[in-house]
PDB file of N, CA and C in Angstrom:
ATOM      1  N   UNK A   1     -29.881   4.599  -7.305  1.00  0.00           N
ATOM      2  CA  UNK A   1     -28.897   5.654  -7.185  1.00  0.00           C
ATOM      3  C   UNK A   1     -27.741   5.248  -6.256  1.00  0.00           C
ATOM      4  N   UNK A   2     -28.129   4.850  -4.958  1.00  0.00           N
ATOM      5  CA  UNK A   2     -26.786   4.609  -4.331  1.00  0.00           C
ATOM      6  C   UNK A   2     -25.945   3.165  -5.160  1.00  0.00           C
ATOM      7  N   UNK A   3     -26.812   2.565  -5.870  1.00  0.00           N
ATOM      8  CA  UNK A   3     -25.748   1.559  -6.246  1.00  0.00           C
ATOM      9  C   UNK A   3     -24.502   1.677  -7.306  1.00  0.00           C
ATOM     10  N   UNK A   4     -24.934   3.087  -7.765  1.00  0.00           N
ATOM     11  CA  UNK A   4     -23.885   3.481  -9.210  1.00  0.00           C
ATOM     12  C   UNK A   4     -23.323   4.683  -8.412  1.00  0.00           C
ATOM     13  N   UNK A   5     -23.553   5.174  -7.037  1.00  0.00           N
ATOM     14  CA  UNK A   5     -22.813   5.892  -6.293  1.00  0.00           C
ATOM     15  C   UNK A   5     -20.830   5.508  -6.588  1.00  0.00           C
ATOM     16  N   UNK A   6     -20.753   4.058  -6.943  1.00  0.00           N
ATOM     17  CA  UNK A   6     -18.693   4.341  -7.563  1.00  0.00           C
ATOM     18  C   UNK A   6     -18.577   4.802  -8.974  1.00  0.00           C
ATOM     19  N   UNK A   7     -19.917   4.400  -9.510  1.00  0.00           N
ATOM     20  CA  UNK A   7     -19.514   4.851 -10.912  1.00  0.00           C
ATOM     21  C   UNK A   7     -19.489   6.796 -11.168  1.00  0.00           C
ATOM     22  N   UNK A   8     -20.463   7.161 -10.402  1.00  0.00           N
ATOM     23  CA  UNK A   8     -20.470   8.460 -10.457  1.00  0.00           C
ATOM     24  C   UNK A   8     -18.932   9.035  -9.904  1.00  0.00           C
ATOM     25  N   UNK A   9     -18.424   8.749  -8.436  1.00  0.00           N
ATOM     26  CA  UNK A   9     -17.013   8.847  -7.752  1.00  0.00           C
ATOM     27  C   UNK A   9     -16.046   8.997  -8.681  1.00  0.00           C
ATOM     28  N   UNK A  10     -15.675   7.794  -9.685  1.00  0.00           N
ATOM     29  CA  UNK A  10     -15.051   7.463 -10.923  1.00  0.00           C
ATOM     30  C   UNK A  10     -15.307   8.484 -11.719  1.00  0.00           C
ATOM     31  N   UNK A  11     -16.351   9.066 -12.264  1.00  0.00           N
ATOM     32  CA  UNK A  11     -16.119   9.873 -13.134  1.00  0.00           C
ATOM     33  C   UNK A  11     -16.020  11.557 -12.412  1.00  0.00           C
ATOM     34  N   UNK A  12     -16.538  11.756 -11.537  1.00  0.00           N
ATOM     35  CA  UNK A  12     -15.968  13.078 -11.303  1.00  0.00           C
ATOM     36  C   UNK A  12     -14.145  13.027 -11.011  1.00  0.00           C
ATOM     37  N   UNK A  13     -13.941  11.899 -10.694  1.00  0.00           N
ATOM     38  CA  UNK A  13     -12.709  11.653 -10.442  1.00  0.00           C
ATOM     39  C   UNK A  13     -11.767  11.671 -11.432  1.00  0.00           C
ATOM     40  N   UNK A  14     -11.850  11.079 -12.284  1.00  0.00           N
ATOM     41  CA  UNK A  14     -11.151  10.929 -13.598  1.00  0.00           C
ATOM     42  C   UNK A  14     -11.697  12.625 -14.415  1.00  0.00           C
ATOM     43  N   UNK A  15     -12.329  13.009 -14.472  1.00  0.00           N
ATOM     44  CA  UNK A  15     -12.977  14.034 -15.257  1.00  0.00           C
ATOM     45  C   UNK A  15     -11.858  15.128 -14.449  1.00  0.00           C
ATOM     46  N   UNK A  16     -11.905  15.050 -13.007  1.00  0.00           N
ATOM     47  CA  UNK A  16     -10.516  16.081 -12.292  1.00  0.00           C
ATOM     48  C   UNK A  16      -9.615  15.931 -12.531  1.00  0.00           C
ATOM     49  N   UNK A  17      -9.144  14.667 -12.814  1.00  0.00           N
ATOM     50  CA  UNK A  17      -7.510  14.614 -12.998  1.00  0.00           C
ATOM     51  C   UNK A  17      -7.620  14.950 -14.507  1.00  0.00           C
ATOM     52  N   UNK A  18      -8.287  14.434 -15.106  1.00  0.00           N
ATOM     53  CA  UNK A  18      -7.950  15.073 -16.998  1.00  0.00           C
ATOM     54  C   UNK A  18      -8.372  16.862 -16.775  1.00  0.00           C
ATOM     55  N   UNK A  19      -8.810  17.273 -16.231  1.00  0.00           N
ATOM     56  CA  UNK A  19      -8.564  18.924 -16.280  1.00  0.00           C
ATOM     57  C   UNK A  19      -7.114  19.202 -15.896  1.00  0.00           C
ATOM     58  N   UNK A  20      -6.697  18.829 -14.334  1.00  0.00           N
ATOM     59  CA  UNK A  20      -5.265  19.212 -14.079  1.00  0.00           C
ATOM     60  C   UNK A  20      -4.559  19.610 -15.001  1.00  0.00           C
ATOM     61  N   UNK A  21      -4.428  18.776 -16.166  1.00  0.00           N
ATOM     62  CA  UNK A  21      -3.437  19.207 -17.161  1.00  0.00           C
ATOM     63  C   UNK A  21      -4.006  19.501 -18.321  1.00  0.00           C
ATOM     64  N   UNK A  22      -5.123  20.344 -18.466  1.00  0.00           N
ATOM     65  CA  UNK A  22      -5.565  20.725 -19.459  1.00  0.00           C
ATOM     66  C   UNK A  22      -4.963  21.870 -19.646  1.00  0.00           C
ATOM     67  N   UNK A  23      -4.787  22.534 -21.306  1.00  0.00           N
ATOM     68  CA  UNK A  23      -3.769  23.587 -21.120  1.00  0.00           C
ATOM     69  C   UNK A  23      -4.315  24.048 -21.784  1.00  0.00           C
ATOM     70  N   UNK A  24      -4.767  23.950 -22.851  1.00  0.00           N
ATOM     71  CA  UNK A  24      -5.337  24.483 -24.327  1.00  0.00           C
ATOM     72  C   UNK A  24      -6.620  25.628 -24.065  1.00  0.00           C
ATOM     73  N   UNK A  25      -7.877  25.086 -23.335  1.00  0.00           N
ATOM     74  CA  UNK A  25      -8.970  24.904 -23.313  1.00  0.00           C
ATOM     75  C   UNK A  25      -8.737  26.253 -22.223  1.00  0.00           C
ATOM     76  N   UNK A  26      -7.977  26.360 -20.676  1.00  0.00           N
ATOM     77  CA  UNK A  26      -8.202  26.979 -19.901  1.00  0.00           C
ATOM     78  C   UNK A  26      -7.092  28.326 -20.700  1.00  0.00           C
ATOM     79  N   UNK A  27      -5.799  28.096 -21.224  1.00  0.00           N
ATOM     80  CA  UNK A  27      -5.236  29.213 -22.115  1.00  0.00           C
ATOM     81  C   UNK A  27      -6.372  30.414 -22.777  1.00  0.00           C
ATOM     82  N   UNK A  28      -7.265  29.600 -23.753  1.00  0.00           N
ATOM     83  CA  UNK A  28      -8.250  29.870 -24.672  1.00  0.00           C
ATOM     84  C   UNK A  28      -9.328  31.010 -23.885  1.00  0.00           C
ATOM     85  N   UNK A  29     -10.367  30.473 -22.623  1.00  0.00           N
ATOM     86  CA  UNK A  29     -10.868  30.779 -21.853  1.00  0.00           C
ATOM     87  C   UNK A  29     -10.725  31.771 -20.805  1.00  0.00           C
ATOM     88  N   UNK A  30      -9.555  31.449 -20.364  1.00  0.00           N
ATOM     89  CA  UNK A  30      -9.160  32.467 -19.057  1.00  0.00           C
ATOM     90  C   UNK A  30      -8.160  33.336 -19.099  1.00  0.00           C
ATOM     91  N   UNK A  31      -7.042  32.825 -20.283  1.00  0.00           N
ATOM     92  CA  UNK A  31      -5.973  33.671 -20.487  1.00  0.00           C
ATOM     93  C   UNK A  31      -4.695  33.470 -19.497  1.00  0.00           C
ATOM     94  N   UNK A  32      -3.903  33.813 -19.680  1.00  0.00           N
ATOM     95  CA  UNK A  32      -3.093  34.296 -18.588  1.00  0.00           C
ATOM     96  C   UNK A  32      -2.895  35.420 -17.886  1.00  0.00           C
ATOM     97  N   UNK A  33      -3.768  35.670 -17.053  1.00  0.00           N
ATOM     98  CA  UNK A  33      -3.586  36.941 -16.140  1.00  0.00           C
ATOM     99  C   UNK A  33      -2.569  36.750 -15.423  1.00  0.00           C
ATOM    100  N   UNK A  34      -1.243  37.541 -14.961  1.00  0.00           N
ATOM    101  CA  UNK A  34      -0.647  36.922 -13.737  1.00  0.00           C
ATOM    102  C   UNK A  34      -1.517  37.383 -12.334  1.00  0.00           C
ATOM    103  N   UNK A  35      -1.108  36.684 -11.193  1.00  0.00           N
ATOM    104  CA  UNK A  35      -2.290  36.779 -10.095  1.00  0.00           C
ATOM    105  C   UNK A  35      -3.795  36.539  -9.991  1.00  0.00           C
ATOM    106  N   UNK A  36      -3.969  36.277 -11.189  1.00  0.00           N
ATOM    107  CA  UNK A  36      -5.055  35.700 -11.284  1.00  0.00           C
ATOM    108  C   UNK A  36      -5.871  34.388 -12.196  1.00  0.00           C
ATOM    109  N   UNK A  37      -5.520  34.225 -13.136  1.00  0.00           N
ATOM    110  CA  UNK A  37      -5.376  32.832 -13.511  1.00  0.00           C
ATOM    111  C   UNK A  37      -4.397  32.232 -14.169  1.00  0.00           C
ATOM    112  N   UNK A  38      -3.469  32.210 -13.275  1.00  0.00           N
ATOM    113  CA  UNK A  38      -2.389  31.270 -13.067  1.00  0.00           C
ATOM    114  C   UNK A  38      -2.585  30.073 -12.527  1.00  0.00           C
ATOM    115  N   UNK A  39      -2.286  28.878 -13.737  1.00  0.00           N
ATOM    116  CA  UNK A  39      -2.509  27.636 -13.523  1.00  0.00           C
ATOM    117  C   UNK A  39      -1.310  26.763 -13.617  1.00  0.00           C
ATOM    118  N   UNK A  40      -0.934  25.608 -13.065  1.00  0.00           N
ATOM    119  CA  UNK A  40       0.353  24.629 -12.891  1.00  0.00           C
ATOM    120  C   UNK A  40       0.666  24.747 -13.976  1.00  0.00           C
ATOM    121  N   UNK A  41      -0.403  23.791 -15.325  1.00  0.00           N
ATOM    122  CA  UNK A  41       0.015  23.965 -16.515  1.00  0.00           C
ATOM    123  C   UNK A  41       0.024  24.937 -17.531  1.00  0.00           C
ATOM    124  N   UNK A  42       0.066  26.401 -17.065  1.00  0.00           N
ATOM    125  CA  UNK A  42       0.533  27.242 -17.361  1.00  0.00           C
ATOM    126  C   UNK A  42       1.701  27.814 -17.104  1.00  0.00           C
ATOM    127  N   UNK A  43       2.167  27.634 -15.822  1.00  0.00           N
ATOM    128  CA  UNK A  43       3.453  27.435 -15.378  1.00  0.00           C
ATOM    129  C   UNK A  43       4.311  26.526 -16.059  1.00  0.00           C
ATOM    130  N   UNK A  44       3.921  25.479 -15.984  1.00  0.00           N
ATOM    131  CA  UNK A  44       4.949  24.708 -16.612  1.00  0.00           C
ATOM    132  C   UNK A  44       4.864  25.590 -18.246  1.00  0.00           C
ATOM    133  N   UNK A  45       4.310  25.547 -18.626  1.00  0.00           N
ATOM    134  CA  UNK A  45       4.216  25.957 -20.084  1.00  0.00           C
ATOM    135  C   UNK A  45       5.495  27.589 -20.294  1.00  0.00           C
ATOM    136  N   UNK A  46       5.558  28.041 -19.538  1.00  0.00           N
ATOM    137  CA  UNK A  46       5.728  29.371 -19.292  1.00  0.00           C
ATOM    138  C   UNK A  46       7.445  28.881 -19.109  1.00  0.00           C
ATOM    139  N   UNK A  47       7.828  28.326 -18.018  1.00  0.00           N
ATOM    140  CA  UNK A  47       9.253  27.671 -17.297  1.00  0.00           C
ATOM    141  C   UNK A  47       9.486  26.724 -18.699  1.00  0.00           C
ATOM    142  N   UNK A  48       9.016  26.462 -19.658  1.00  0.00           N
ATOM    143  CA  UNK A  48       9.672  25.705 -21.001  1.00  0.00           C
ATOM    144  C   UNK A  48       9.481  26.995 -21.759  1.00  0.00           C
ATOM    145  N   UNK A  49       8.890  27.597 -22.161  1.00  0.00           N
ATOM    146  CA  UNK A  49       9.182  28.327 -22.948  1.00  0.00           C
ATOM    147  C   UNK A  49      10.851  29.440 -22.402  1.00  0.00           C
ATOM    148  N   UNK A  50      10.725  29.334 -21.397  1.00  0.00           N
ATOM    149  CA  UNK A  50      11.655  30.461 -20.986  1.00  0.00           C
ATOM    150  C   UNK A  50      13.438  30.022 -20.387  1.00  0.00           C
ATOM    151  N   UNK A  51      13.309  28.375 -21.094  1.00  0.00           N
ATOM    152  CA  UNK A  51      14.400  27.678 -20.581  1.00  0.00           C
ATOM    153  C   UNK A  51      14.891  27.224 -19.638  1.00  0.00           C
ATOM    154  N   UNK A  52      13.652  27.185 -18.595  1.00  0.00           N
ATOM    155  CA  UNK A  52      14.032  26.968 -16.990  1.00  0.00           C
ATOM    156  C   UNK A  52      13.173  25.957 -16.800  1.00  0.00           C
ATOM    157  N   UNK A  53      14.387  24.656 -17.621  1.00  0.00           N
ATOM    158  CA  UNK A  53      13.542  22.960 -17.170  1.00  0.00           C
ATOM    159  C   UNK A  53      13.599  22.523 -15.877  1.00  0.00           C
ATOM    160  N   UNK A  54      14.879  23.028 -15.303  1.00  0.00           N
ATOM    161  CA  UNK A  54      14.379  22.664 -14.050  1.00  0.00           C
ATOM    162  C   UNK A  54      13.292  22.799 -13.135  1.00  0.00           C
ATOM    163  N   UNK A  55      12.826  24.180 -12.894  1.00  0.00           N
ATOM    164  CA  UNK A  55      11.146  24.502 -12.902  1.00  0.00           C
ATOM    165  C   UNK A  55      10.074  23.673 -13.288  1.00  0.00           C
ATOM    166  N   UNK A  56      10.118  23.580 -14.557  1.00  0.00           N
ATOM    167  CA  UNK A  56       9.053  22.955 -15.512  1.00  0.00           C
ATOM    168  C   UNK A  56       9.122  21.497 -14.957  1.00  0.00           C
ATOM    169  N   UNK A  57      10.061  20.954 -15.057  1.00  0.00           N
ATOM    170  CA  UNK A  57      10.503  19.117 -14.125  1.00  0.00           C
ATOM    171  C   UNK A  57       9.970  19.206 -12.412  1.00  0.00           C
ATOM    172  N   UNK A  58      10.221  20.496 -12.062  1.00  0.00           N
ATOM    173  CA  UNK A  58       9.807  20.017 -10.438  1.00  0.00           C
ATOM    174  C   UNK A  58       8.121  20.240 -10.208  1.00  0.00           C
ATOM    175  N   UNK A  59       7.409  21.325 -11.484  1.00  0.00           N
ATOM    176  CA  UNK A  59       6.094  21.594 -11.336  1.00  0.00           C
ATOM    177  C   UNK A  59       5.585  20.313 -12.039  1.00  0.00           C
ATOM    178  N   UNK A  60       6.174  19.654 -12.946  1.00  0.00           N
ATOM    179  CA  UNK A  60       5.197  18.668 -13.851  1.00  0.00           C
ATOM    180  C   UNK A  60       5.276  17.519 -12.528  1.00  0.00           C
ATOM    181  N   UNK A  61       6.628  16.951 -11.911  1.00  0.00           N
ATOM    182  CA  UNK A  61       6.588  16.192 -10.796  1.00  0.00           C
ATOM    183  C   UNK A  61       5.371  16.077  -9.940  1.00  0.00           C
ATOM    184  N   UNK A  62       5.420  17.757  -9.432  1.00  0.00           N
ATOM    185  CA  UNK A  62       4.199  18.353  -8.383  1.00  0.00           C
ATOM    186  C   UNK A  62       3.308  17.721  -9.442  1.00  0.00           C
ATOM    187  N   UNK A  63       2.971  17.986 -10.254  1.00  0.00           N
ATOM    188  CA  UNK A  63       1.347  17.721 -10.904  1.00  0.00           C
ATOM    189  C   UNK A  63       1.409  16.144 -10.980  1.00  0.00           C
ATOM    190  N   UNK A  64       1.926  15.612 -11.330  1.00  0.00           N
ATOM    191  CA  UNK A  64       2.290  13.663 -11.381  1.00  0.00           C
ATOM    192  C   UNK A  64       2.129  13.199 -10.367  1.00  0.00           C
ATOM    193  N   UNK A  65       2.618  14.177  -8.790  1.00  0.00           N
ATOM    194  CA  UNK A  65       2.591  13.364  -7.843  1.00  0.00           C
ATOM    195  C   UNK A  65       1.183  13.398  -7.168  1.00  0.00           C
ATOM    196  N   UNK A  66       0.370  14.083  -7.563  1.00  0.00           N
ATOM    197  CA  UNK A  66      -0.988  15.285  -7.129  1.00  0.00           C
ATOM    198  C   UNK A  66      -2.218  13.987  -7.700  1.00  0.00           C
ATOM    199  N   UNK A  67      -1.906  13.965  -9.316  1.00  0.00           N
ATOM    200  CA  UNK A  67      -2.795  13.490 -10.259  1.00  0.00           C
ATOM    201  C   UNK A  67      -2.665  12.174  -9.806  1.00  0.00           C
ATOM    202  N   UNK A  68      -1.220  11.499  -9.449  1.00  0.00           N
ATOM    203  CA  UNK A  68      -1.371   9.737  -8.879  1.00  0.00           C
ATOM    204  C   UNK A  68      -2.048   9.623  -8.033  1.00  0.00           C
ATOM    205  N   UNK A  69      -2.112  10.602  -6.481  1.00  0.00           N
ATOM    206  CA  UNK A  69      -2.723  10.369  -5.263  1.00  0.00           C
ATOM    207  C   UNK A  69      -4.037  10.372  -5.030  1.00  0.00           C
ATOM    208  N   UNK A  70      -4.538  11.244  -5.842  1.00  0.00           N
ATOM    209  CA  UNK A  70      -5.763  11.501  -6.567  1.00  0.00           C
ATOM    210  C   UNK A  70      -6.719   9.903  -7.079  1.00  0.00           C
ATOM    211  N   UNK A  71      -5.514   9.667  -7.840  1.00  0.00           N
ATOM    212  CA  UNK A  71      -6.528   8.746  -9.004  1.00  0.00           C
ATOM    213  C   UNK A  71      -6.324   7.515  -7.746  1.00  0.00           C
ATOM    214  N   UNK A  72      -5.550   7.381  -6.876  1.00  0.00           N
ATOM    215  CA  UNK A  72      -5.245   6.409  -5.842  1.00  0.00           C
ATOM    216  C   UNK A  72      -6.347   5.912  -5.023  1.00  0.00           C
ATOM    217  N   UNK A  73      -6.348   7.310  -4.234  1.00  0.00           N
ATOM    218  CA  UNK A  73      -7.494   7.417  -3.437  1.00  0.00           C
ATOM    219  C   UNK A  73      -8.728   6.897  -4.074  1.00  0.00           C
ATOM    220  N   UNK A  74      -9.047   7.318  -5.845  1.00  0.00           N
ATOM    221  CA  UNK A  74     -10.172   6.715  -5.885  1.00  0.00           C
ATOM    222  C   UNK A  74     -10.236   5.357  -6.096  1.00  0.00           C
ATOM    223  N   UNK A  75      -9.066   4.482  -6.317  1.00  0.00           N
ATOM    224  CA  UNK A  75      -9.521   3.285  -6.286  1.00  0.00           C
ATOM    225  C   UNK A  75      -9.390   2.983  -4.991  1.00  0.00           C
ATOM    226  N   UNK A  76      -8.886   3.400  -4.008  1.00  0.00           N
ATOM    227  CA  UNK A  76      -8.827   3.068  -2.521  1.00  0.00           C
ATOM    228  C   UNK A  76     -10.494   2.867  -2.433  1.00  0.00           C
ATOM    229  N   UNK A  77     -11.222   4.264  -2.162  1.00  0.00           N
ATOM    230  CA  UNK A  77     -12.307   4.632  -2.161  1.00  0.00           C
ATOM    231  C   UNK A  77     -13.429   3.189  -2.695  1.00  0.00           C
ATOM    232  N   UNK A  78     -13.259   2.862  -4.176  1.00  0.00           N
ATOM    233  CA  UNK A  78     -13.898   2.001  -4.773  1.00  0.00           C
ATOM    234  C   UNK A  78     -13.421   1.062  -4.523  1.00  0.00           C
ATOM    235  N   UNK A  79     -13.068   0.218  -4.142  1.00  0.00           N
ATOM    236  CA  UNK A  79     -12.426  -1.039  -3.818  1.00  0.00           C
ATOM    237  C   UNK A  79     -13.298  -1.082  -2.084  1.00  0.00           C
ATOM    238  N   UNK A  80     -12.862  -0.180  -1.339  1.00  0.00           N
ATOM    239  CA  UNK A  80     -13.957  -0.080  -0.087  1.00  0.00           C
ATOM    240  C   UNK A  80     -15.214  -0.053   0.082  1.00  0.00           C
ATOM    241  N   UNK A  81     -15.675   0.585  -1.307  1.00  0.00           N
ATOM    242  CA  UNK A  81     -17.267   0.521  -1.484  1.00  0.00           C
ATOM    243  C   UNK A  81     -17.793  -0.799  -1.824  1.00  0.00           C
ATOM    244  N   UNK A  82     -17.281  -0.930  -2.712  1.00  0.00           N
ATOM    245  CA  UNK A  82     -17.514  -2.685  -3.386  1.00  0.00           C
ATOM    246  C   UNK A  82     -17.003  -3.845  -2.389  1.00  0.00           C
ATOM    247  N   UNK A  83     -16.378  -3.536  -1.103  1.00  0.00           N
ATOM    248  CA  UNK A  83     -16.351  -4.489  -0.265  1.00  0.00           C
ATOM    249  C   UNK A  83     -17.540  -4.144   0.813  1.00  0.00           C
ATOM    250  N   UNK A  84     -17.875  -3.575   1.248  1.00  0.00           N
ATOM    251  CA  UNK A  84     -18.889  -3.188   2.061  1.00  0.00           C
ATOM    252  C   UNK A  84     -20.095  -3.226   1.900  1.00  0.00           C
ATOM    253  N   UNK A  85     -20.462  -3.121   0.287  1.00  0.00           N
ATOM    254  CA  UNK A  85     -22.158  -2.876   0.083  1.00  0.00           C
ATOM    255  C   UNK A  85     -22.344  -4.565  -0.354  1.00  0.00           C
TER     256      UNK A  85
END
């Protein structure tokens, strides 16, 4: 178990960043309540439909810059593990 401890890291990791921008699946499920499940990529979805790209460009940014640091850290993370063990 601890030796597949990066492979597990890796996939909860990657499995988070592919939700971030799931749109379909949480639309379907949760709906859009406002105040209550309001999601980025519902926002963005919402700021394109309603002609306000600028919105939609600074939230998809936010989510790009979120989802890189993210996926960063985990190779930071794995690259440290695999030097240490």
């Amino acid at each position: 178990m601890p030796l597949s401890a990066p492979g597990f890291l890796t996939a909860i990791v990657l499995s988070f960043a592919h939700t971030l921008g799931e749109f379909g699946v949480v639309l379907m499920v949760g709906g859009n309540i406002p105040g209550e499940t309001r999601l980025i990529s519902i926002a963005i979805y919402d700021h394109v439909e309603s002609m306000n790209y600028a919105a939609a460009h600074a939230l998809s940014l936010t989510l790009l810059g979120f989802a890189f640091s993210i996926l960063l850290a985990m190779y930071w993370l794995n690259r440290r593990w695999l030097r240490h063990d």
